[in-house]
Protein backbone atom coordinates (compact mmCIF):
# COMPACT_ATOMS: atom_id res chain seq x y z
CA UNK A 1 0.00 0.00 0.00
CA UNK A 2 1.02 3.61 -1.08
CA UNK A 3 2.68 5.61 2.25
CA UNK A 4 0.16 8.31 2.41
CA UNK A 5 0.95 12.13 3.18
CA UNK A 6 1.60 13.30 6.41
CA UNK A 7 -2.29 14.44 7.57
CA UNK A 8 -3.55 12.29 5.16
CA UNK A 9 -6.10 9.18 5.84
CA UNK A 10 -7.26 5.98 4.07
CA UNK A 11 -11.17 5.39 4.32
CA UNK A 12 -13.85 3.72 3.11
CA UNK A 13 -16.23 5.78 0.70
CA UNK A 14 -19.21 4.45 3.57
CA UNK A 15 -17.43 6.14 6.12
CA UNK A 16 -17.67 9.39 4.76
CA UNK A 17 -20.03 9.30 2.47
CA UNK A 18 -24.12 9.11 3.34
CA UNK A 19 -26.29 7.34 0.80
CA UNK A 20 -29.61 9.67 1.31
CA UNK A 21 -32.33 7.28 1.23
CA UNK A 22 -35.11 10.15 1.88
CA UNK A 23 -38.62 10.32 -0.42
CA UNK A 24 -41.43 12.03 -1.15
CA UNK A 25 -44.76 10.74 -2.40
CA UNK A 26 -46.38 13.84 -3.33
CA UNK A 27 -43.54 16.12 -4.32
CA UNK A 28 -46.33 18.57 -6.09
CA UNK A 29 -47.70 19.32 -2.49
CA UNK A 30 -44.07 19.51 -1.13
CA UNK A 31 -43.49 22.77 -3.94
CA UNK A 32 -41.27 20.38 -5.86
CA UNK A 33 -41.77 21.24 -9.65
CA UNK A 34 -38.75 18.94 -11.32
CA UNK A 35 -37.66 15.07 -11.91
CA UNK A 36 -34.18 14.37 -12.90
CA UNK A 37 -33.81 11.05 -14.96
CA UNK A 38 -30.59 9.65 -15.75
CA UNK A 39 -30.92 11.16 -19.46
CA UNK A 40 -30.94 14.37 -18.04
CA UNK A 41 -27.47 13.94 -16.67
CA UNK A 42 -24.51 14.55 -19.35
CA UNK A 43 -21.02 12.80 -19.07
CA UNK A 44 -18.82 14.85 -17.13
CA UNK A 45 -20.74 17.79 -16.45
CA UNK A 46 -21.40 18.71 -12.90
CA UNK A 47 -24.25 20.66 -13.69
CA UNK A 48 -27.77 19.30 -13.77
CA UNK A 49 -28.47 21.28 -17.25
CA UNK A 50 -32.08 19.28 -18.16
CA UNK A 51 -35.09 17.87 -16.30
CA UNK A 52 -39.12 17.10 -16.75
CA UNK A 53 -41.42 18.26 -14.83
CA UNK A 54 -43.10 17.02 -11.92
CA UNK A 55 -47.23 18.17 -13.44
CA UNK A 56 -46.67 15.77 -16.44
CA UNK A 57 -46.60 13.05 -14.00
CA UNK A 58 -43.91 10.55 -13.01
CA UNK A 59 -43.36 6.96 -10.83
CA UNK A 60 -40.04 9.03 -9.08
CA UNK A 61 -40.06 9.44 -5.21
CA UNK A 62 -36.25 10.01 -4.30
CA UNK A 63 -35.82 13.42 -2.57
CA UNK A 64 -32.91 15.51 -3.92
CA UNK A 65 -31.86 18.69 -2.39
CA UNK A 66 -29.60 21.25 -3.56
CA UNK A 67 -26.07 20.33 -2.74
CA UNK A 68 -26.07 16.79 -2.97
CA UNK A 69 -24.46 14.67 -5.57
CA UNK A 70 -25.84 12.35 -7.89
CA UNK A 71 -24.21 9.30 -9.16
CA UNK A 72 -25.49 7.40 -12.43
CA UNK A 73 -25.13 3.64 -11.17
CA UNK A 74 -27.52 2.07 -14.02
CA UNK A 75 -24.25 1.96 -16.87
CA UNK A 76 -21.61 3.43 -14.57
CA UNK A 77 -19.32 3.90 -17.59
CA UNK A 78 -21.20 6.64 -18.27
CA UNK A 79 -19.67 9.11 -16.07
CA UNK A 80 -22.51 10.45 -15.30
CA UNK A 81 -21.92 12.45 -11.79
CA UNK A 82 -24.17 16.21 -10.82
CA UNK A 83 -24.25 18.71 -8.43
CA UNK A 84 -28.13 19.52 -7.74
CA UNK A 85 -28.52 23.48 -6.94
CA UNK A 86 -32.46 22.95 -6.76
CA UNK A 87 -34.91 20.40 -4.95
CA UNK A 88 -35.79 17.44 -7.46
CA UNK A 89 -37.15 14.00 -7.32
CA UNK A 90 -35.17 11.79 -9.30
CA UNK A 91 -35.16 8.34 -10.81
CA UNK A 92 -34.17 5.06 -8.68
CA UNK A 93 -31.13 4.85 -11.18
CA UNK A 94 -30.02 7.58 -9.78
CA UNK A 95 -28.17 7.62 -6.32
CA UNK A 96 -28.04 10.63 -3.83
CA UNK A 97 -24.94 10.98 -2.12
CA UNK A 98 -23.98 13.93 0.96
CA UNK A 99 -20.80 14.36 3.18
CA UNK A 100 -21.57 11.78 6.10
CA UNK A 101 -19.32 14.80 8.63
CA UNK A 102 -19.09 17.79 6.90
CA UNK A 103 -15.70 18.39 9.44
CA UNK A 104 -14.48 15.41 7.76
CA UNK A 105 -15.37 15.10 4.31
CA UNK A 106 -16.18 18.95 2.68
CA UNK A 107 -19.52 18.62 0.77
CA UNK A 108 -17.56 20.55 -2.16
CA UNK A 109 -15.07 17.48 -2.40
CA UNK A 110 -17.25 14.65 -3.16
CA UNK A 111 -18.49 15.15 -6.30
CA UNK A 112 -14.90 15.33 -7.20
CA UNK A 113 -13.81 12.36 -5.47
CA UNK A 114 -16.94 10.56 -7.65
CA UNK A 115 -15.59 12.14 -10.77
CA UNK A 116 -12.13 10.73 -10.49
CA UNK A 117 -10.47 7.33 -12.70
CA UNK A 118 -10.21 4.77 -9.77
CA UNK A 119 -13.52 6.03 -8.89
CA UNK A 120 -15.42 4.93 -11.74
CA UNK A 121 -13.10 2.00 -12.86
CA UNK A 122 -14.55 0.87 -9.17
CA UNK A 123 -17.96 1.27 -9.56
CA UNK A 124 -18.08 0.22 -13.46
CA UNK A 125 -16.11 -3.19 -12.06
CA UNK A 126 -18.38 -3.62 -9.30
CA UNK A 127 -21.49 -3.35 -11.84
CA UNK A 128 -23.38 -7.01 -12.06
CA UNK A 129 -26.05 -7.45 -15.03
CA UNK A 130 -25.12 -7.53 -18.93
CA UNK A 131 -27.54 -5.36 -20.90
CA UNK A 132 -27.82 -2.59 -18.22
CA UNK A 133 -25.29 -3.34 -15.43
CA UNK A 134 -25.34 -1.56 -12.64
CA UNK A 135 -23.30 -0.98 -9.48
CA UNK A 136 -24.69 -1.43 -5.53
CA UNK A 137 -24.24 0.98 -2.68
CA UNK A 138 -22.71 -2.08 -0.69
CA UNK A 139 -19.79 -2.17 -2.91
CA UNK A 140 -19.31 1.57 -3.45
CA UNK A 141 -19.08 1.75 0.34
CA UNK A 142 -16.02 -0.61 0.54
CA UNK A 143 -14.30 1.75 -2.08
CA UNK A 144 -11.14 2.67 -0.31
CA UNK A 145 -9.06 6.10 -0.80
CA UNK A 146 -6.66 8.66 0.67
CA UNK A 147 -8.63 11.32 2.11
CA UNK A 148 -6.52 14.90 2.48
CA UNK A 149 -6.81 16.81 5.74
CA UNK A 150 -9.64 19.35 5.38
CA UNK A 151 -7.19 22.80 5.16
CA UNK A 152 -5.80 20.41 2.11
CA UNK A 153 -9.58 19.48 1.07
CA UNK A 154 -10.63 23.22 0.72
CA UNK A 155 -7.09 24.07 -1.46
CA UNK A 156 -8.10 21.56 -3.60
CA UNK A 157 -11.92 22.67 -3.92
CA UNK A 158 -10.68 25.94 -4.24
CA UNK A 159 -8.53 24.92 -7.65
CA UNK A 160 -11.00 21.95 -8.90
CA UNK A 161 -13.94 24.92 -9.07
CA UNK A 162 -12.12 26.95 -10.47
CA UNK A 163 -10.52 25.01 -13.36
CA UNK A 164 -14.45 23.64 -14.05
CA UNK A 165 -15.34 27.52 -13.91
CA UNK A 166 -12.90 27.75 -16.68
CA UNK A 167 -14.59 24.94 -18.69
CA UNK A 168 -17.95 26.33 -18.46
CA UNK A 169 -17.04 29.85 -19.34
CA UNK A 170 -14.91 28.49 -22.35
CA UNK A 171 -18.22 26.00 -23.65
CA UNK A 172 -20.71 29.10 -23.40
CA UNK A 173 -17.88 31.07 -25.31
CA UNK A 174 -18.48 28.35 -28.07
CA UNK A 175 -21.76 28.55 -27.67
CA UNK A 176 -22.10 31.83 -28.60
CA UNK A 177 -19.57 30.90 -31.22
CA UNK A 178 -22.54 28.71 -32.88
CA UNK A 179 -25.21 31.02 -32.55
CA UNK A 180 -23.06 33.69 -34.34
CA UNK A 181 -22.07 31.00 -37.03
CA UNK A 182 -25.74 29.84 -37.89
CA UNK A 183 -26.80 33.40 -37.96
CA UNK A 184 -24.44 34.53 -40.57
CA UNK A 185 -25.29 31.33 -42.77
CA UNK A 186 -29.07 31.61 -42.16
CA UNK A 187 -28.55 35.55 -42.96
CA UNK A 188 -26.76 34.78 -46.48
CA UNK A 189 -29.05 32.23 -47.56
CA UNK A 190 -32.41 34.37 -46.09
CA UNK A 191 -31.57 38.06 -48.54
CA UNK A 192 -30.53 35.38 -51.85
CA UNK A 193 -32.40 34.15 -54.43
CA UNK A 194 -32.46 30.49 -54.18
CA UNK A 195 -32.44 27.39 -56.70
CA UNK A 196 -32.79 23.69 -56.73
CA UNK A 197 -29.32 22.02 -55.36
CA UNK A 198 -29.70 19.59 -58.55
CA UNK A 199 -28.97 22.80 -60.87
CA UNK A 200 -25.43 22.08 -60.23
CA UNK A 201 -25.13 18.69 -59.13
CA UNK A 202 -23.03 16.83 -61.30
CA UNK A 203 -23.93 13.27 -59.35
CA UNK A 204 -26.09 12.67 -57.19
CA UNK A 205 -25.97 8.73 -55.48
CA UNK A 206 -26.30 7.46 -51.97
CA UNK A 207 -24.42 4.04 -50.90
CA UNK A 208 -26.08 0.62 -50.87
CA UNK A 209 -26.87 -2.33 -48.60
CA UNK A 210 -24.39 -5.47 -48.23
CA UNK A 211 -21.20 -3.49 -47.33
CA UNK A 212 -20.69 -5.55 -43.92
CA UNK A 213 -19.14 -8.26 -45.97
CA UNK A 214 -16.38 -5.66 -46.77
CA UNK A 215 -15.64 -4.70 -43.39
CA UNK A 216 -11.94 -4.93 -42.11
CA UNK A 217 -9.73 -4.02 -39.12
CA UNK A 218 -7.86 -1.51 -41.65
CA UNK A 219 -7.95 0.28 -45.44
CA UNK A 220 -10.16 2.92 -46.65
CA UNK A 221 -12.56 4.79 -44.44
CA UNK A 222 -16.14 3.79 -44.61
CA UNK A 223 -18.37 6.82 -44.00
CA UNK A 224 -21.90 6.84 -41.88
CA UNK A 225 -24.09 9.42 -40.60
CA UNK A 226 -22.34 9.15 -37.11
CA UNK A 227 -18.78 10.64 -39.06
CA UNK A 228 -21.54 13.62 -39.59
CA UNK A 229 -22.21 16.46 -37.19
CA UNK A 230 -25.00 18.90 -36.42
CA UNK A 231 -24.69 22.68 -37.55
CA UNK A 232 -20.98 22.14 -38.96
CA UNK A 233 -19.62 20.76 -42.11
CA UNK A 234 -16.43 19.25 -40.27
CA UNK A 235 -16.86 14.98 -40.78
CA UNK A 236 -16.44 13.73 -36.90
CA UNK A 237 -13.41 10.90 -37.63
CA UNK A 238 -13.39 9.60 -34.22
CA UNK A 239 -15.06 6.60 -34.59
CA UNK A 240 -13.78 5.01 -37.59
CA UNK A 241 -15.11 1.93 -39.06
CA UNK A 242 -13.03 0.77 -42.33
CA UNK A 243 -13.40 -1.54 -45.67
CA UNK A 244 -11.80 -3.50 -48.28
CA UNK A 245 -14.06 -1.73 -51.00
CA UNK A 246 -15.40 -4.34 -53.96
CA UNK A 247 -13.74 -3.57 -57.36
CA UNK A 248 -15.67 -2.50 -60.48
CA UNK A 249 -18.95 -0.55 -60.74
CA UNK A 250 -20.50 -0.29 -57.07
CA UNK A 251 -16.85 0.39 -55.43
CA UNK A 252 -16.21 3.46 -58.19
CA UNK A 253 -19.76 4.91 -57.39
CA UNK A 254 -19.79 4.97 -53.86
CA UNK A 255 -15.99 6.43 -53.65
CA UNK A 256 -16.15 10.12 -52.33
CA UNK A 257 -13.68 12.75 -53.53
CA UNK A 258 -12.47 15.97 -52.44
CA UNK A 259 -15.40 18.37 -52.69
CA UNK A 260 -18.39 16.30 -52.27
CA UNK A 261 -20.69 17.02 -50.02
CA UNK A 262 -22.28 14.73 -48.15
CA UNK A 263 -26.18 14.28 -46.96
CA UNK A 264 -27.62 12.45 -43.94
CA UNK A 265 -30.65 11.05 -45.40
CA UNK A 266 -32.37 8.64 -43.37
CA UNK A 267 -32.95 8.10 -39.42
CA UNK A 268 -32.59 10.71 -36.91
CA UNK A 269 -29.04 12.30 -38.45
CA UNK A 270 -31.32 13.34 -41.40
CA UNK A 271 -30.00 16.94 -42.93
CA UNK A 272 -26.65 16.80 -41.33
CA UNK A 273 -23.98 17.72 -43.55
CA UNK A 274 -20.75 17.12 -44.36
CA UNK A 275 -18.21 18.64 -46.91
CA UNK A 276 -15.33 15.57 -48.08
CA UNK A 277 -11.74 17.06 -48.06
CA UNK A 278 -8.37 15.40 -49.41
CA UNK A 279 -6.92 15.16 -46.00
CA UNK A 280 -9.48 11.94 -45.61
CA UNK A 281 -7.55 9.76 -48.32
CA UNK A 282 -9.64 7.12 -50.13
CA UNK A 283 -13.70 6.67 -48.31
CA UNK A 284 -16.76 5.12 -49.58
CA UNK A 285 -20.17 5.80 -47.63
CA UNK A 286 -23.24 3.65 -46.57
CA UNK A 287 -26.84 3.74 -48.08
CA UNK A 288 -27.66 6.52 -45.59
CA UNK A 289 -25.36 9.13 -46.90
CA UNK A 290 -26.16 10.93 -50.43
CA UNK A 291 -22.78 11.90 -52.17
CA UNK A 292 -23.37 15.43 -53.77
CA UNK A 293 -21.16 15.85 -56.44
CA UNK A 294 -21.20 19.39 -58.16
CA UNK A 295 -20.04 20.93 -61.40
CA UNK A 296 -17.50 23.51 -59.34
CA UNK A 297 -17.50 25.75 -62.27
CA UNK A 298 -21.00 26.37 -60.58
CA UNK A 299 -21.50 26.03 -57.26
CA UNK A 300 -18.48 26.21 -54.89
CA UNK A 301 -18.38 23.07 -52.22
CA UNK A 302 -18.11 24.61 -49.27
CA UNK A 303 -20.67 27.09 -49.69
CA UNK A 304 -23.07 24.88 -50.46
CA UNK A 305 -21.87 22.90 -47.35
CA UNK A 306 -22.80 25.55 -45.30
CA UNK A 307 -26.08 27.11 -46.89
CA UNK A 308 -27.51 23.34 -46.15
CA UNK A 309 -26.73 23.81 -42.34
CA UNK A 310 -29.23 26.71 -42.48
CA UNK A 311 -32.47 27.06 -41.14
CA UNK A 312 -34.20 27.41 -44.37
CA UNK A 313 -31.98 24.08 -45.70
CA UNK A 314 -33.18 21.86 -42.77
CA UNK A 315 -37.04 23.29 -42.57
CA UNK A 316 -36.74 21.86 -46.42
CA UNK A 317 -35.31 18.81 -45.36
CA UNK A 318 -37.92 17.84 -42.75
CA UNK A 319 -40.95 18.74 -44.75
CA UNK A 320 -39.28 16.59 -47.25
CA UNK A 321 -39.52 13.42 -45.17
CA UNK A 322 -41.50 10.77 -46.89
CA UNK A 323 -43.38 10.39 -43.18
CA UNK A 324 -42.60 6.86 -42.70
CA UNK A 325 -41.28 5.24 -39.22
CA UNK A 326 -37.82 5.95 -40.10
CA UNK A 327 -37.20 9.77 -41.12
CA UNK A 328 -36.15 9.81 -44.93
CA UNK A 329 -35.32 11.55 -48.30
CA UNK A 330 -34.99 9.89 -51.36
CA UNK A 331 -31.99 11.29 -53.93
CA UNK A 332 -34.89 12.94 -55.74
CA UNK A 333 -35.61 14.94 -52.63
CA UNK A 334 -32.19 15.84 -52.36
CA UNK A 335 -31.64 17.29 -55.20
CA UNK A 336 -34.50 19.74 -55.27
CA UNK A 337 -33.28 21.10 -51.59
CA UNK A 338 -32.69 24.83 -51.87
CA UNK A 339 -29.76 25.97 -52.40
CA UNK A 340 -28.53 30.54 -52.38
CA UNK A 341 -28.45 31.09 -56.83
CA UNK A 342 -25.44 33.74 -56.40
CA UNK A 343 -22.09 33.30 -58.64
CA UNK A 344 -19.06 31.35 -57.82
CA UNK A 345 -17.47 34.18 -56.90
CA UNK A 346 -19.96 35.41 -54.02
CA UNK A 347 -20.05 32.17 -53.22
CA UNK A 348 -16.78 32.24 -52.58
CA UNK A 349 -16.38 35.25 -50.81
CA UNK A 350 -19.18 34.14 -48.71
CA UNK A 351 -17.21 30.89 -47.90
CA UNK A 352 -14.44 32.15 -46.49
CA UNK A 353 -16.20 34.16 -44.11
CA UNK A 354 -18.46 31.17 -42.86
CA UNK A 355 -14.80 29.27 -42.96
CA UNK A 356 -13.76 31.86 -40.44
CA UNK A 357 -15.89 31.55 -38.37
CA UNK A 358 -15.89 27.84 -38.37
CA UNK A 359 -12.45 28.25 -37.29
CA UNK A 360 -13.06 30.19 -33.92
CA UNK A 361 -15.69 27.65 -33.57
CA UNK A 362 -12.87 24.98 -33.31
CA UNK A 363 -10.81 27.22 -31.35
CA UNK A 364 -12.70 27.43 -29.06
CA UNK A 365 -13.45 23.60 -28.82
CA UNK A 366 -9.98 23.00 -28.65
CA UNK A 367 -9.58 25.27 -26.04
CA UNK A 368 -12.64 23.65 -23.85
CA UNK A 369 -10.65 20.29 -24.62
CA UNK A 370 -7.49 21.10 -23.03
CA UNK A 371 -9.26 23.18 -19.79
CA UNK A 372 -10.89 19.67 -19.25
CA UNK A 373 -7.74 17.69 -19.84
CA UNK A 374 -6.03 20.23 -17.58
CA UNK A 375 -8.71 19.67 -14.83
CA UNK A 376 -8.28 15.84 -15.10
CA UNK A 377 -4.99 15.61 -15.04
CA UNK A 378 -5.22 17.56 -11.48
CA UNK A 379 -8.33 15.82 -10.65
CA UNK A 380 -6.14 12.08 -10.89
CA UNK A 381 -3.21 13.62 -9.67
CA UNK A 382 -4.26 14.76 -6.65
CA UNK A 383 -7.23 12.73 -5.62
CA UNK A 384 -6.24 9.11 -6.97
């Protein structure tokens, strides 16, 4: 076992830690208005951001009061951890967690402590059951760590808030960063006369059924709707999935090149868009992405990327779905979406302001990805 600071104690999570247990039948009559599910809880946000409400009826009865931390323990991989600042009900999936002695264990800590690695590789190893595992309070009580002195415990509160302080401000500075990007596409497209994309479509095709057979641990990038991403043209690369393409007619169809833009058009990614670039090398897409080829001597790619992320663009695209159980477009559809009828040139001009923006937009991701690395990297450091 690790020799632990000077001041410093090993405990059991149950021995500092109180699993509230409280209820309330009637939470209408006790002037509670909310219910917290464990949908409304995001992945490694502290802040409960969502919630129902209480009048359109629900089966809840746990108590929550503001202060107290909830734990996700259906799916623990989740990461799903809050800080309530209001009183809620919430679901039974949901634990409740307070400082057993707040002269032992600062309330500000804990949701820290539950947020760090050997926290959750606990509780995601303790989890029994295969489709929706979940952990017990039993064995999150035997979790054992090395709790800091309290004058240590508020240093590192102190630092941990404000490093999360920095995350939020930096996400609502991209958020402001997308309402300022939609506005100046949904502005160009709204004062433009507009004609059928098809006008200037070269090729218009979609992928087909059957490609599973081609799948392969390596070789050219297979592209879905999850490689697209709402309100930007950027393809999401993350999750790659990749294929040994079939020669001759179907494998020379379905390969995307450098300019194409790409249409979600089936399921609930219908209307996102994506604009193909060289850096991607060699791709093919499935039968729920439309390629978009145009003749570039009239239309410009990337502006007609972006005019399809606009409001107009995805009203079109939604009163264009054929109604069935699945949300869908057929190529036909596609091409007679709307598209700004300006010249390649202001249509070029145009791009590279949208382009401009775009890139503050990823500044500013990039910047919210390292605050959170940052704060992790402290987070483990200090409290693992």
């Amino acid at each position: 076992m690790t020799d632990l600071k000077p001041g410093w104690q090993r405990v059991k999570f149950g021995e500092v830690v109180r699993l509230n247990k409280e209820t309330c039948k009637d939470p209408e009559a006790a002037g509670i208005s909310r219910v917290i599910g464990l949908e409304h809880l995001e992945p490694s946000d502290l802040r409960v951001r969502s919630w129902a409400d209480v009048a359109d009826g629900t089966t809840f009865s746990n108590r929550v009061r503001p202060g107290q931390v909830l734990f996700g323990k259906r799916r623990a991989y989740q990461r799903k951890v809050a800080v309530a600042d209001f009183d809620a009900i919430c679901s039974g999936d949901i634990y409740v967690f307070e400082s057993a002695d707040p002269k032992r264990l600062l309330p500000e800590l804990l949701p820290f402590i539950c947020q760090t690695e050997v926290f959750f590789e606990y509780a995601v190893g303790t989890s029994a059951g295969s489709l929706s595992p979940r952990t017990n309070w039993k064995s999150l009580a035997a979790y054992e760590f090395a709790l800091p002195p309290l004058e240590e415990q508020r240093r590192m509160c102190k630092f941990l808030a404000a490093s999360i302080e920095s995350v939020h401000a930096l996400e609502e500075l991209a958020s402001a960063a997308d309402i300022v990007a939609q506005a100046a596409v949904d502005t160009c497209v709204a004062n433009c006369p507009s004609e059928p994309l098809g006008n200037t479509a070269a090729f218009v095709t979609s992928g087909s059924r059957g490609w599973a057979q081609h799948y392969a641990e390596s070789g050219d990038l297979f592209l879905r709707v999850t490689n697209l991403q709402p309100n930007s043209i950027r393809l999401d690369l993350i999750d790659r999935k990749f294929v040994k393409p079939p020669e001759g007619a179907e494998g020379l169809r379905t390969l995307v090149r450098s300019g194409d833009v790409l249409v979600a058009v089936t399921g609930e990614y219908l209307g996102m868009i994506g604009l193909v670039t060289e850096s991607i090398g060699r791709a093919y897409v499935n039968q729920h992405v439309a390629i978009v080829r145009l003749d570039q001597g009239l239309a410009d790619p990337s502006f007609v990327a972006f005019s399809l992320t606009s409001s107009v663009a995805q009203q079109s695209v939604w009163s264009r779905n054929d109604g069935g159980t699945k949300p869908g477009m057929t190529l036909g559809q596609v091409r007679s979406l709307p598209i700004p009828a300006i010249s390649v040139e202001e249509q070029r001009s145009w791009s590279k302001r949208f382009e401009q923006i775009e890139q503050q937009r990823d500044n500013s991701r990039a910047r919210i990805k390292s605050a959170r690395q940052m704060f992790h990297v402290f987070l483990n450091s200090e409290l693992s």
